[in-house]
C-alpha atoms as a PDB file:
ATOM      1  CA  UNK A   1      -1.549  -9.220   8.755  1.00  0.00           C
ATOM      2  CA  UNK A   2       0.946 -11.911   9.857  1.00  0.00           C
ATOM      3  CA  UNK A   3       0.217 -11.113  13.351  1.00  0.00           C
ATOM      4  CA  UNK A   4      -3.488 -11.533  12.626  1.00  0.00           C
ATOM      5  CA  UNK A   5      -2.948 -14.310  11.184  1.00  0.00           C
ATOM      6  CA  UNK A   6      -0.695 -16.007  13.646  1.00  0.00           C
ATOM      7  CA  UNK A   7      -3.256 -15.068  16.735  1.00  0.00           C
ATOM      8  CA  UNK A   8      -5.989 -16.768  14.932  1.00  0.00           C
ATOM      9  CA  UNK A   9      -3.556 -19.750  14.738  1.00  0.00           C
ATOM     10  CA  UNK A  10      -2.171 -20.151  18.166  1.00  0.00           C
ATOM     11  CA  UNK A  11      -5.259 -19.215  19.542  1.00  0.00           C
ATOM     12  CA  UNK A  12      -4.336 -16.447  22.102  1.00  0.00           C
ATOM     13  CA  UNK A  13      -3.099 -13.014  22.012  1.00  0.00           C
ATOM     14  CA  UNK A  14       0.379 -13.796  22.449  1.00  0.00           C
ATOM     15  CA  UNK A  15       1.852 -15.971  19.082  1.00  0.00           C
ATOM     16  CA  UNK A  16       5.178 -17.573  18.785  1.00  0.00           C
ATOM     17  CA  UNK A  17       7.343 -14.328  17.265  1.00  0.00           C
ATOM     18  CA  UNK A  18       8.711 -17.558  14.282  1.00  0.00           C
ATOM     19  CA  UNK A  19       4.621 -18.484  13.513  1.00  0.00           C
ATOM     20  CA  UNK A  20       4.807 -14.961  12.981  1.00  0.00           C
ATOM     21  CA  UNK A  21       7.845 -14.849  11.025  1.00  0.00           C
ATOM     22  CA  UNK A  22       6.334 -17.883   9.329  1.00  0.00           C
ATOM     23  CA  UNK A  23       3.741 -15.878   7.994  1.00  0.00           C
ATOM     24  CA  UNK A  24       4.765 -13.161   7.083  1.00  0.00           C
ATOM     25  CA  UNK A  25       7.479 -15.365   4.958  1.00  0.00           C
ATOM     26  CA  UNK A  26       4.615 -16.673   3.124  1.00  0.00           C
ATOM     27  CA  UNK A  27       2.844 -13.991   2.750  1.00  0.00           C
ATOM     28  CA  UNK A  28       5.878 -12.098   0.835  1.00  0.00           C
ATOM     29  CA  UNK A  29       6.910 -15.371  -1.350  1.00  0.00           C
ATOM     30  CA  UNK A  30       3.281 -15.167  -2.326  1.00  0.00           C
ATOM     31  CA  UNK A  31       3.205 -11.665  -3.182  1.00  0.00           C
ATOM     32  CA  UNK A  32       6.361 -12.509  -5.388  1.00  0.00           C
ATOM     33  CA  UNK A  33       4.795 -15.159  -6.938  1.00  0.00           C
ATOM     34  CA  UNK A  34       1.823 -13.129  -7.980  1.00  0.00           C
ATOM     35  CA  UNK A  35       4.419 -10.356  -9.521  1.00  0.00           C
ATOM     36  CA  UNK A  36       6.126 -12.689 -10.996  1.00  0.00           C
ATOM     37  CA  UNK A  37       3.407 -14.681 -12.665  1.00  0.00           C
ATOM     38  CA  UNK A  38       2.082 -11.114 -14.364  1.00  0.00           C
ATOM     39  CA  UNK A  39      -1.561  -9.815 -15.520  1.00  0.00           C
ATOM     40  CA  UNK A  40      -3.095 -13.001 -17.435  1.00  0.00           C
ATOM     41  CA  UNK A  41      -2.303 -15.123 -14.604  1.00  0.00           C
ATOM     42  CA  UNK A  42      -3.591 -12.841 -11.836  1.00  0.00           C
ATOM     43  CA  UNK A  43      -7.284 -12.644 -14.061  1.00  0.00           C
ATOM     44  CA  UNK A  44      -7.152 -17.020 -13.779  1.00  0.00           C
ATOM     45  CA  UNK A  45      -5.951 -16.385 -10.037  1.00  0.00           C
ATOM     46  CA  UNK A  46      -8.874 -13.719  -9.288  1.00  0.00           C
ATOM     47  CA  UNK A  47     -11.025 -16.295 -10.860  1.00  0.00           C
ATOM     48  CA  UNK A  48      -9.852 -18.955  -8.681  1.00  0.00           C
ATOM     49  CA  UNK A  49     -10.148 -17.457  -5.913  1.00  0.00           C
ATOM     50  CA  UNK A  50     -14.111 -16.647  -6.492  1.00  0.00           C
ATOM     51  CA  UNK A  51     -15.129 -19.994  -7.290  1.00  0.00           C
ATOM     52  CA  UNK A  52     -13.483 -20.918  -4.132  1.00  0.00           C
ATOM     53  CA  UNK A  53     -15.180 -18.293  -1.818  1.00  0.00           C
ATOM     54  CA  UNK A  54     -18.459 -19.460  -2.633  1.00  0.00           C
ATOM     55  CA  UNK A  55     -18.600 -23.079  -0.076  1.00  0.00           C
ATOM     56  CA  UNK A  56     -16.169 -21.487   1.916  1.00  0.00           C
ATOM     57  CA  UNK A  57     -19.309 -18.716   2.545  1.00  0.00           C
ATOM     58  CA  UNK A  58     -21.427 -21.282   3.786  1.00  0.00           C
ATOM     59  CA  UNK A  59     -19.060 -22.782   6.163  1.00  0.00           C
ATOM     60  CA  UNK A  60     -18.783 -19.475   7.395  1.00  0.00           C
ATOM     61  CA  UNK A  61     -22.835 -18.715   7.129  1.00  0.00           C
ATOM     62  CA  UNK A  62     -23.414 -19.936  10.590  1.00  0.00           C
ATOM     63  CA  UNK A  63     -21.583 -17.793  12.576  1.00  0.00           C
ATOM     64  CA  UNK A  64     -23.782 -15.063  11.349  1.00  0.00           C
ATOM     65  CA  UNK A  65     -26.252 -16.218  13.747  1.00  0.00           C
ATOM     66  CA  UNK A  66     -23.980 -17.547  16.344  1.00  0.00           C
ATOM     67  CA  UNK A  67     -22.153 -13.940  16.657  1.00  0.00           C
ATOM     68  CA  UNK A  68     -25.027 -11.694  17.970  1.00  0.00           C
ATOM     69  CA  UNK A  69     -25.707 -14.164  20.611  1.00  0.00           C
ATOM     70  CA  UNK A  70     -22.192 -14.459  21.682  1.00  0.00           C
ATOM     71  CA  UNK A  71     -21.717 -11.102  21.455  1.00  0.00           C
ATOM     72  CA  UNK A  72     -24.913 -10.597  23.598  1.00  0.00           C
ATOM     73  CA  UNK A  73     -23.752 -13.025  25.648  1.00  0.00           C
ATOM     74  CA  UNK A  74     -20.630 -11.822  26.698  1.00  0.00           C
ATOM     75  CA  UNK A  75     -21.698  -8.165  27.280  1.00  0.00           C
ATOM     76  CA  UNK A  76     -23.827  -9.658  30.093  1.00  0.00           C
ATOM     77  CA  UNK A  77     -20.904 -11.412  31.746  1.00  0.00           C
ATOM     78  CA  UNK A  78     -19.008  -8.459  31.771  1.00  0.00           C
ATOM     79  CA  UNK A  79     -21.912  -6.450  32.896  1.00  0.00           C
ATOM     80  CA  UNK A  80     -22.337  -4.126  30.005  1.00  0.00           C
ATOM     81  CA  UNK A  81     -25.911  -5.219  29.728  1.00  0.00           C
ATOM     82  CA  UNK A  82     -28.580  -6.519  32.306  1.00  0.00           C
END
């Protein structure tokens, strides 16, 4: 996941092995934090988290048009398609 993370970051296929490390850092202290903070808190968390998704949906709603034509678009560059 951290590497995931960090190639969406940097951009290219090839991340910086501490923006790695940086992530997957973060990634564990906030997997502590959520064990630490136990069940009631995770329920407000979960919560959170929903009523956060929702305008981050339709910043990401546009892509779902975008992606076919990329998608189409690229297979023809590399000759896939005619």
């Amino acid at each position: 996941m951290s590497y995931a993370i960090a190639v969406v970051g940097a951009g290219h296929d090839d991340p910086s092995p501490y923006i790695r490390a940086f992530w997957g850092i973060a990634m564990a202290i906030m997997a502590a934090v959520l064990l630490y903070m136990g069940a009631g808190q995770i329920s407000a968390l979960q919560q959170f988290i929903v009523i956060t998704a929702i305008p981050v949906s339709f910043i990401l709603l546009p892509s779902l048009w975008d992606g076919p034509k990329a998608a189409y678009a690229m297979a023809r560059e590399q000759g896939i398609i005619d």
